[in-house]
C-alpha atoms as a PDB file:
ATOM      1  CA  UNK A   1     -74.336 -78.528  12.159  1.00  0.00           C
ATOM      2  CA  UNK A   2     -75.876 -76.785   9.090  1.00  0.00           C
ATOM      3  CA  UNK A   3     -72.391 -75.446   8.114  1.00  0.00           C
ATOM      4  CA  UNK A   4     -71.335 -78.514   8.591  1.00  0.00           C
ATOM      5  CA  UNK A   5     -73.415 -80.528   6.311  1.00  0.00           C
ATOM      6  CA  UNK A   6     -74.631 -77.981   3.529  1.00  0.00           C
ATOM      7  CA  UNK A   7     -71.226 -76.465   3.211  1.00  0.00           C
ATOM      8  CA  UNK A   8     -67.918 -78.104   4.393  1.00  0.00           C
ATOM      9  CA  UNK A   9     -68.966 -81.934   4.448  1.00  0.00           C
ATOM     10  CA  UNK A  10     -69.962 -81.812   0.828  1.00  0.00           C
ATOM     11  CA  UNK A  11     -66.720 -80.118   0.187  1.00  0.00           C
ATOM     12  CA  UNK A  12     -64.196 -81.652   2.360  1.00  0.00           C
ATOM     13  CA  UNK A  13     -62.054 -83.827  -0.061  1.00  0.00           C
ATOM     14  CA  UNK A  14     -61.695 -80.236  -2.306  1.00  0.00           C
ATOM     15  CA  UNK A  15     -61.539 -77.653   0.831  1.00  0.00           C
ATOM     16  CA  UNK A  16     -57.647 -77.241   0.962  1.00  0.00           C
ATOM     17  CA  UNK A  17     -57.698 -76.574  -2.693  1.00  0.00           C
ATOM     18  CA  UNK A  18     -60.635 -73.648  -3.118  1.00  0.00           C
ATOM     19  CA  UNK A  19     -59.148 -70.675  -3.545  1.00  0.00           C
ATOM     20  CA  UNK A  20     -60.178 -67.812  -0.795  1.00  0.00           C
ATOM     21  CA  UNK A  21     -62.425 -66.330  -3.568  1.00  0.00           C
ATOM     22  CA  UNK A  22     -64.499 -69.578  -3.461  1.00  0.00           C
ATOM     23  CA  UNK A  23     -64.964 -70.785   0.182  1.00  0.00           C
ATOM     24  CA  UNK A  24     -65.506 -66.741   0.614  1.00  0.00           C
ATOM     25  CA  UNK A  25     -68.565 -67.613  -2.419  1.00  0.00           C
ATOM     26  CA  UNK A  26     -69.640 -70.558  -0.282  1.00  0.00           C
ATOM     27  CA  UNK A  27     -69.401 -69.284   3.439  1.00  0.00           C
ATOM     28  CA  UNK A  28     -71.816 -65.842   1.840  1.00  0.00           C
ATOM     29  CA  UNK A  29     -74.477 -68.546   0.189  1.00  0.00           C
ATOM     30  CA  UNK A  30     -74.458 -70.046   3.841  1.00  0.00           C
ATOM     31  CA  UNK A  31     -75.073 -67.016   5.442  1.00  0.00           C
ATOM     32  CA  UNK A  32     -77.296 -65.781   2.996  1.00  0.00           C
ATOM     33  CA  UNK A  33     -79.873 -68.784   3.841  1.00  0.00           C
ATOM     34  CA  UNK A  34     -79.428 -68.564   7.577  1.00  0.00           C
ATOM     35  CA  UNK A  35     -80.150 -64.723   6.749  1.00  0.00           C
ATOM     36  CA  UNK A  36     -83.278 -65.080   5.447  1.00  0.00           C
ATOM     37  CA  UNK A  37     -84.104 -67.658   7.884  1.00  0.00           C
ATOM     38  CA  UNK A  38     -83.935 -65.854  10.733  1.00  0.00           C
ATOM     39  CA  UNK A  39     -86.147 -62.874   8.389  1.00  0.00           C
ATOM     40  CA  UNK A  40     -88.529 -65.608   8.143  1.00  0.00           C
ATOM     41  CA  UNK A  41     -88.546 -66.306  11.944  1.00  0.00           C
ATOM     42  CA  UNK A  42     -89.661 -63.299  13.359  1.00  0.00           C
ATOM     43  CA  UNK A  43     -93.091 -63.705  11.290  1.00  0.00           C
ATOM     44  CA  UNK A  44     -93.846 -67.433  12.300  1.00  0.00           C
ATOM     45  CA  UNK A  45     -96.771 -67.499   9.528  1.00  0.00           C
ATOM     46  CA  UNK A  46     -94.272 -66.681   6.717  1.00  0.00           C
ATOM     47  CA  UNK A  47     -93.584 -69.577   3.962  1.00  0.00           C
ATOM     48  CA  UNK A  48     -92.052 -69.310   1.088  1.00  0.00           C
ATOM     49  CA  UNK A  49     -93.803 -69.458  -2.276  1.00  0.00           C
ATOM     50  CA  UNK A  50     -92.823 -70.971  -5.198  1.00  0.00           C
ATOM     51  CA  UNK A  51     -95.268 -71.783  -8.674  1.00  0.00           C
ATOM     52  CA  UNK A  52     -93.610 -72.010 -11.592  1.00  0.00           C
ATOM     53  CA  UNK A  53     -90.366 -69.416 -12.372  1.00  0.00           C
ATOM     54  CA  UNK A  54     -91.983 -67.525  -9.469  1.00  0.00           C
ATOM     55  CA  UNK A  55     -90.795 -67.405  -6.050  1.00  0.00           C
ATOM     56  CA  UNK A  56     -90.805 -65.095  -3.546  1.00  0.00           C
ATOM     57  CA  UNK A  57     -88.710 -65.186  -0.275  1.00  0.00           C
ATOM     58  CA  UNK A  58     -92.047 -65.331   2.192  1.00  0.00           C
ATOM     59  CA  UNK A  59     -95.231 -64.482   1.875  1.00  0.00           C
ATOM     60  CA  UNK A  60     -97.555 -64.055   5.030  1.00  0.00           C
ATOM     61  CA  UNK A  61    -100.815 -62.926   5.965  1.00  0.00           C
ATOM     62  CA  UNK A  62    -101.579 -59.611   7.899  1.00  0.00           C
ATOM     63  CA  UNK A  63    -104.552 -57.578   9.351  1.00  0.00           C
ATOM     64  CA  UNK A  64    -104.783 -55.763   6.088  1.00  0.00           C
ATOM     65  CA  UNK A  65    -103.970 -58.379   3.573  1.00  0.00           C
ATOM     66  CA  UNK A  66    -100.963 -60.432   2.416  1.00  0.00           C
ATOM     67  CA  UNK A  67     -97.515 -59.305   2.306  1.00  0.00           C
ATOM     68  CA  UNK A  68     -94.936 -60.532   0.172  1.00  0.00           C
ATOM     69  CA  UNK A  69     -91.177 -60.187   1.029  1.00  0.00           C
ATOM     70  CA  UNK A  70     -87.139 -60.164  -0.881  1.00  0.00           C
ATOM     71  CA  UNK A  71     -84.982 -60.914   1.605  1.00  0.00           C
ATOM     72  CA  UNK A  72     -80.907 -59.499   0.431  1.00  0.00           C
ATOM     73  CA  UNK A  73     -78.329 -60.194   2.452  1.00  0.00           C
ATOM     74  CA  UNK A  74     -76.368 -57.091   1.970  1.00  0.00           C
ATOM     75  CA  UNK A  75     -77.314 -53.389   2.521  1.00  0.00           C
ATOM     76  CA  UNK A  76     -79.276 -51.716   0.305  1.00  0.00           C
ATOM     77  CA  UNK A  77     -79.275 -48.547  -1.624  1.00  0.00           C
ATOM     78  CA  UNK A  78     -82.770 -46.474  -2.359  1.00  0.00           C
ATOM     79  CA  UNK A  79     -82.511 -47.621  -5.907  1.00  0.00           C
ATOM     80  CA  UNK A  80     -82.059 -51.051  -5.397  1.00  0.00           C
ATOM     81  CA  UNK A  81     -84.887 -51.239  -2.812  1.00  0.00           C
ATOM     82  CA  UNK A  82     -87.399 -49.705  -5.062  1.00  0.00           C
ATOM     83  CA  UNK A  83     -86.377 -52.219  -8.186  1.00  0.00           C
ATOM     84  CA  UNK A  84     -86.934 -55.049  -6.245  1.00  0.00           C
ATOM     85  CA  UNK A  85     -90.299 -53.515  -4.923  1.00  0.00           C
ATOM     86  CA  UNK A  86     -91.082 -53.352  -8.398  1.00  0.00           C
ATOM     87  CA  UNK A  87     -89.620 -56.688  -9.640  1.00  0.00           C
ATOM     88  CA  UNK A  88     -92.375 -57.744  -6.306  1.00  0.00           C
ATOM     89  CA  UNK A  89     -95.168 -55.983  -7.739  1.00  0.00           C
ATOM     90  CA  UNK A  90     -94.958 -57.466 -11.554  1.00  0.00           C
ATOM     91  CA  UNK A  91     -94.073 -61.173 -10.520  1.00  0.00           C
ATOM     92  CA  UNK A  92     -96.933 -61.233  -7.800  1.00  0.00           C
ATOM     93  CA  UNK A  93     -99.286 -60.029 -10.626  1.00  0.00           C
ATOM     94  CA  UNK A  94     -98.633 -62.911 -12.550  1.00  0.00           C
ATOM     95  CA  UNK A  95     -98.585 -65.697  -9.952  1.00  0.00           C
ATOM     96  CA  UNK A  96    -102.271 -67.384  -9.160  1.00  0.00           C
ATOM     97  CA  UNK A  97    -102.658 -65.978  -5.281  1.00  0.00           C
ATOM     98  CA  UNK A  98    -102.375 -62.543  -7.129  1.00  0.00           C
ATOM     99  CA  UNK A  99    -106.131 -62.736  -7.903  1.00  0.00           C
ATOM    100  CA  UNK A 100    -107.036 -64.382  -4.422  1.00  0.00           C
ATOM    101  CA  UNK A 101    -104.668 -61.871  -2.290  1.00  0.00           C
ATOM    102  CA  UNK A 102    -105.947 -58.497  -4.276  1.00  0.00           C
ATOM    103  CA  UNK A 103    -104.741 -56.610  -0.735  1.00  0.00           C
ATOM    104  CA  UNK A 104    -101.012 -57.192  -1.200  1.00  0.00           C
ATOM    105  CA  UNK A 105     -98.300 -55.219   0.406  1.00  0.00           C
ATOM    106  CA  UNK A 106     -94.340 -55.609  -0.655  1.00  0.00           C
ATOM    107  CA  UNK A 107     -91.500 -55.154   1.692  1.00  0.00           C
ATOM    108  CA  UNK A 108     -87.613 -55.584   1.166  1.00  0.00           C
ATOM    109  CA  UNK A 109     -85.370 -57.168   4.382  1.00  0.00           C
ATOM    110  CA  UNK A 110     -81.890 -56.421   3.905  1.00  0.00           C
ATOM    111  CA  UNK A 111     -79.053 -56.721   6.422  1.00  0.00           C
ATOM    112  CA  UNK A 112     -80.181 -52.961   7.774  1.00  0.00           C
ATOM    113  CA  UNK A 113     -83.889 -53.744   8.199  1.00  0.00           C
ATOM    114  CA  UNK A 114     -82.853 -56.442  10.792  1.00  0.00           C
ATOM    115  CA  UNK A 115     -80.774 -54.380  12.595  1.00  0.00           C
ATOM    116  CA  UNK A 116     -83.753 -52.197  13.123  1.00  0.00           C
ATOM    117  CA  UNK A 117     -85.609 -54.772  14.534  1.00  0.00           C
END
């Protein structure tokens, strides 16, 4: 139903004439968002965050503090990991639950950190 109505319904009278390249881009965006849905599901308490040009895949609270989390749908390398743990760190010092939430831990999701789960 959700492929349905946030991907081919909106489409349908231009389907036949997307190239592969572009339902390919489409069908990924899809799965991207049911991706980090089901990332979101297995912490129940998790919402995303949004103020201003901030936001920030989920954020939940733990027994130690809050934890913020990327979610990538794709595997990622060492490098990549740690930039976006660092991209994490500066954003959430600028956004207002920074100050409130001074116990904050950043994790990465990616396609391999599921399959760990």
């Amino acid at each position: 139903m959700r492929f349905w109505f946030h991907v081919y319904s909106p489409h349908r009278t231009r389907w036949t004439g997307y190239s592969e390249e572009e339902k390919r881009a489409l069908l990924r965006e899809h799965a991207s968002m049911v991706f980090e849905d089901c990332c979101r599901r297995l912490h129940s308490e998790a919402a995303r965050y949004w103020e201003g040009n901030l936001e920030f895949d989920f954020v939940r609270g733990s027994k130690t503090g809050t934890v913020v989390t990327e979610v990538k749908f794709k595997s990622l390398s060492k490098r990549e990991r740690r930039q976006i743990h660092e991209r994490l760190s500066r954003n959430w010092a600028r956004c207002r639950l920074a100050a409130k939430h001074p116990e904050t831990a950043f994790e990465v999701m990616d396609t391999e950190t599921l399959e760990l789960i």
